[in-house]
C-alpha atoms as a PDB file:
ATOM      1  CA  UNK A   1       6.741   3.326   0.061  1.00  0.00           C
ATOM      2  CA  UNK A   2       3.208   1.903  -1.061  1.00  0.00           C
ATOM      3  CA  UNK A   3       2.719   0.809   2.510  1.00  0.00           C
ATOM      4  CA  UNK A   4       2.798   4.223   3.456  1.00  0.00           C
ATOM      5  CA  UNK A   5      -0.060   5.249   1.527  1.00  0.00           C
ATOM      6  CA  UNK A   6      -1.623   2.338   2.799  1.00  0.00           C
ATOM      7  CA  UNK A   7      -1.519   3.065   6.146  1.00  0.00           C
ATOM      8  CA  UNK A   8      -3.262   6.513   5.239  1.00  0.00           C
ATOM      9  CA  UNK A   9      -6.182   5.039   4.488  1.00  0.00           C
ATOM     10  CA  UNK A  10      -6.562   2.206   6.952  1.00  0.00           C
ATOM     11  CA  UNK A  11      -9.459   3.353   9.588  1.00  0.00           C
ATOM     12  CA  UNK A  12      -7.024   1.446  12.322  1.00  0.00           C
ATOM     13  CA  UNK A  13      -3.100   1.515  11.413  1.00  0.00           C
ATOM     14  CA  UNK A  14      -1.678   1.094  14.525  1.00  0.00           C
ATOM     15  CA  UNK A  15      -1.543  -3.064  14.641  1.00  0.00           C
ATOM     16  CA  UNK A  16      -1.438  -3.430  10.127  1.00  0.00           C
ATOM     17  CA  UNK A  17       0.388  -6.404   9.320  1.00  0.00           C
ATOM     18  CA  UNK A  18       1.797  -5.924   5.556  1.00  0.00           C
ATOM     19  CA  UNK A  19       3.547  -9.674   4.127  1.00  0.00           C
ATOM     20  CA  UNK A  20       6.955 -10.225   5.133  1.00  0.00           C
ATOM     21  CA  UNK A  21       8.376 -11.094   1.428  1.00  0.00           C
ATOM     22  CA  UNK A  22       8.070  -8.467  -1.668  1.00  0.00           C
ATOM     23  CA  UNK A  23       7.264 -11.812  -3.384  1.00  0.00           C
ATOM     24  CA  UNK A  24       3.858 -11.595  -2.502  1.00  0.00           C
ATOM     25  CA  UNK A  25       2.995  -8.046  -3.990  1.00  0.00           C
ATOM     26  CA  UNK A  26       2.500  -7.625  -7.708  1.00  0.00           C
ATOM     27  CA  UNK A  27       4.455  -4.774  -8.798  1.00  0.00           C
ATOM     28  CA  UNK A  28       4.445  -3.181 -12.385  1.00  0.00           C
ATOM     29  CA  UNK A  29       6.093  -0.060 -13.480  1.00  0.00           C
ATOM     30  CA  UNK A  30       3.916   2.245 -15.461  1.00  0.00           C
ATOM     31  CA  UNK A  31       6.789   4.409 -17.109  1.00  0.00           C
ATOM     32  CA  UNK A  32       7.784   7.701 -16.107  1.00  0.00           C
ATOM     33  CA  UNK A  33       8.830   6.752 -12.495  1.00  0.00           C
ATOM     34  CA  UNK A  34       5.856   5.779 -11.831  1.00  0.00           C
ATOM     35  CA  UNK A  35       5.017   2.105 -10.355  1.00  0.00           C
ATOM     36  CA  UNK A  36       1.652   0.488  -9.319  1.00  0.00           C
ATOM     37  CA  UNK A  37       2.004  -2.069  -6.366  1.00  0.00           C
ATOM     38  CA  UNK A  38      -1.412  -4.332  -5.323  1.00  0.00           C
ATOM     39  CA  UNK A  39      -0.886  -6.003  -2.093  1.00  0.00           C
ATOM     40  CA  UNK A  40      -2.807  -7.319   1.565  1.00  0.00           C
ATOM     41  CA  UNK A  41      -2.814  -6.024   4.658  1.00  0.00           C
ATOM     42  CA  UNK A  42      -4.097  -7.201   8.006  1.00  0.00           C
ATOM     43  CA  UNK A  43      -5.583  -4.609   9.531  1.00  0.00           C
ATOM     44  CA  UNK A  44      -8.186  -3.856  12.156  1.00  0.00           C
ATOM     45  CA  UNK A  45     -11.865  -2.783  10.712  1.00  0.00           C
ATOM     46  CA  UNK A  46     -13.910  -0.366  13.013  1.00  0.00           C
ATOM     47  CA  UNK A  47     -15.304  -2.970  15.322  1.00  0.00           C
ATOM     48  CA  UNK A  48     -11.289  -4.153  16.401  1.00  0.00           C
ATOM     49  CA  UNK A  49     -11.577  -7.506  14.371  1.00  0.00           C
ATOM     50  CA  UNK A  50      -8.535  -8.243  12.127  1.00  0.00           C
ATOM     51  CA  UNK A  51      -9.141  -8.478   8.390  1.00  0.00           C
ATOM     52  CA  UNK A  52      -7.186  -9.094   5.627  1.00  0.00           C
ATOM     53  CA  UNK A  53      -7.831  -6.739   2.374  1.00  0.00           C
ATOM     54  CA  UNK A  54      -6.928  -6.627  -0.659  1.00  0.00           C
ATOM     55  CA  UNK A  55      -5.251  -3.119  -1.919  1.00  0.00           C
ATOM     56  CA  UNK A  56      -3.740  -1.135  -4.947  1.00  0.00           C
ATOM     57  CA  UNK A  57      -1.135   1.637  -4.654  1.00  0.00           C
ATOM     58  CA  UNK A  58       0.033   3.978  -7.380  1.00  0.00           C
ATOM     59  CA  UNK A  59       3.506   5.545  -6.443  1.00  0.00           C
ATOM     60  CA  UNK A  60       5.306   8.055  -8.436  1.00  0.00           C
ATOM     61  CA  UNK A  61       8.910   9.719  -7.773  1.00  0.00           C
ATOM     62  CA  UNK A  62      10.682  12.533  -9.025  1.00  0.00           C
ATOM     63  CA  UNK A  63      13.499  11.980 -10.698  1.00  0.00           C
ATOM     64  CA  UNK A  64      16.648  12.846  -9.039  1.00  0.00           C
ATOM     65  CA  UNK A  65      15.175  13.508  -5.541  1.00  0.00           C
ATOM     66  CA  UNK A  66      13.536  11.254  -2.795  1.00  0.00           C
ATOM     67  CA  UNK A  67      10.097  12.570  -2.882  1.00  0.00           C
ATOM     68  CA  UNK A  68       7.149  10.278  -3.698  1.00  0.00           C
ATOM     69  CA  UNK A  69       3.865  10.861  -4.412  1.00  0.00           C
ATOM     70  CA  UNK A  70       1.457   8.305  -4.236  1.00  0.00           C
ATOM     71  CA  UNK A  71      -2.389   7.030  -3.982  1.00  0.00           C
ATOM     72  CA  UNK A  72      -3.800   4.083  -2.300  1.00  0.00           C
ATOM     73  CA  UNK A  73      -7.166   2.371  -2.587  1.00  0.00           C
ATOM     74  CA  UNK A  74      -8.323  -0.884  -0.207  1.00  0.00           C
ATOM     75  CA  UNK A  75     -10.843  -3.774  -1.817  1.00  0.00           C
ATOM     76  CA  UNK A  76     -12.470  -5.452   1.256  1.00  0.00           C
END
């Protein structure tokens, strides 16, 4: 779901590249259905050259449905 909210954000989303294995995020859950997620993504800046960066994603859910809420921020 974080990946979502990161593909908000990215100026080019079209080719991101998020890691193949949940191994490589760091995921912590913050209590009340509510998890934060920090991850990479390779992603196309504004002049078409792939990056990686670095980002952070705060995802909530309420309880008993499948809606999500969420926020994410990149770190170049």
């Amino acid at each position: 779901m974080a990946e979502k909210f990161v593909l908000d954000v990215l100026q080019s989303p079209s080719p991101a590249d998020f890691p193949a294995s949940s191994t490589e995020y760091d995921i912590t859950y913050k209590g009340n259905n509510s998890w934060t997620i920090v991850g990479y993504v390779d992603a196309q800046n504004g002049f078409g050259a792939m990056i990686r960066s670095r980002w952070a994603c705060t995802v909530s859910s309420k309880a008993g449905t499948k809606s999500w809420t969420g926020e994410a921020v990149l770190h170049n």
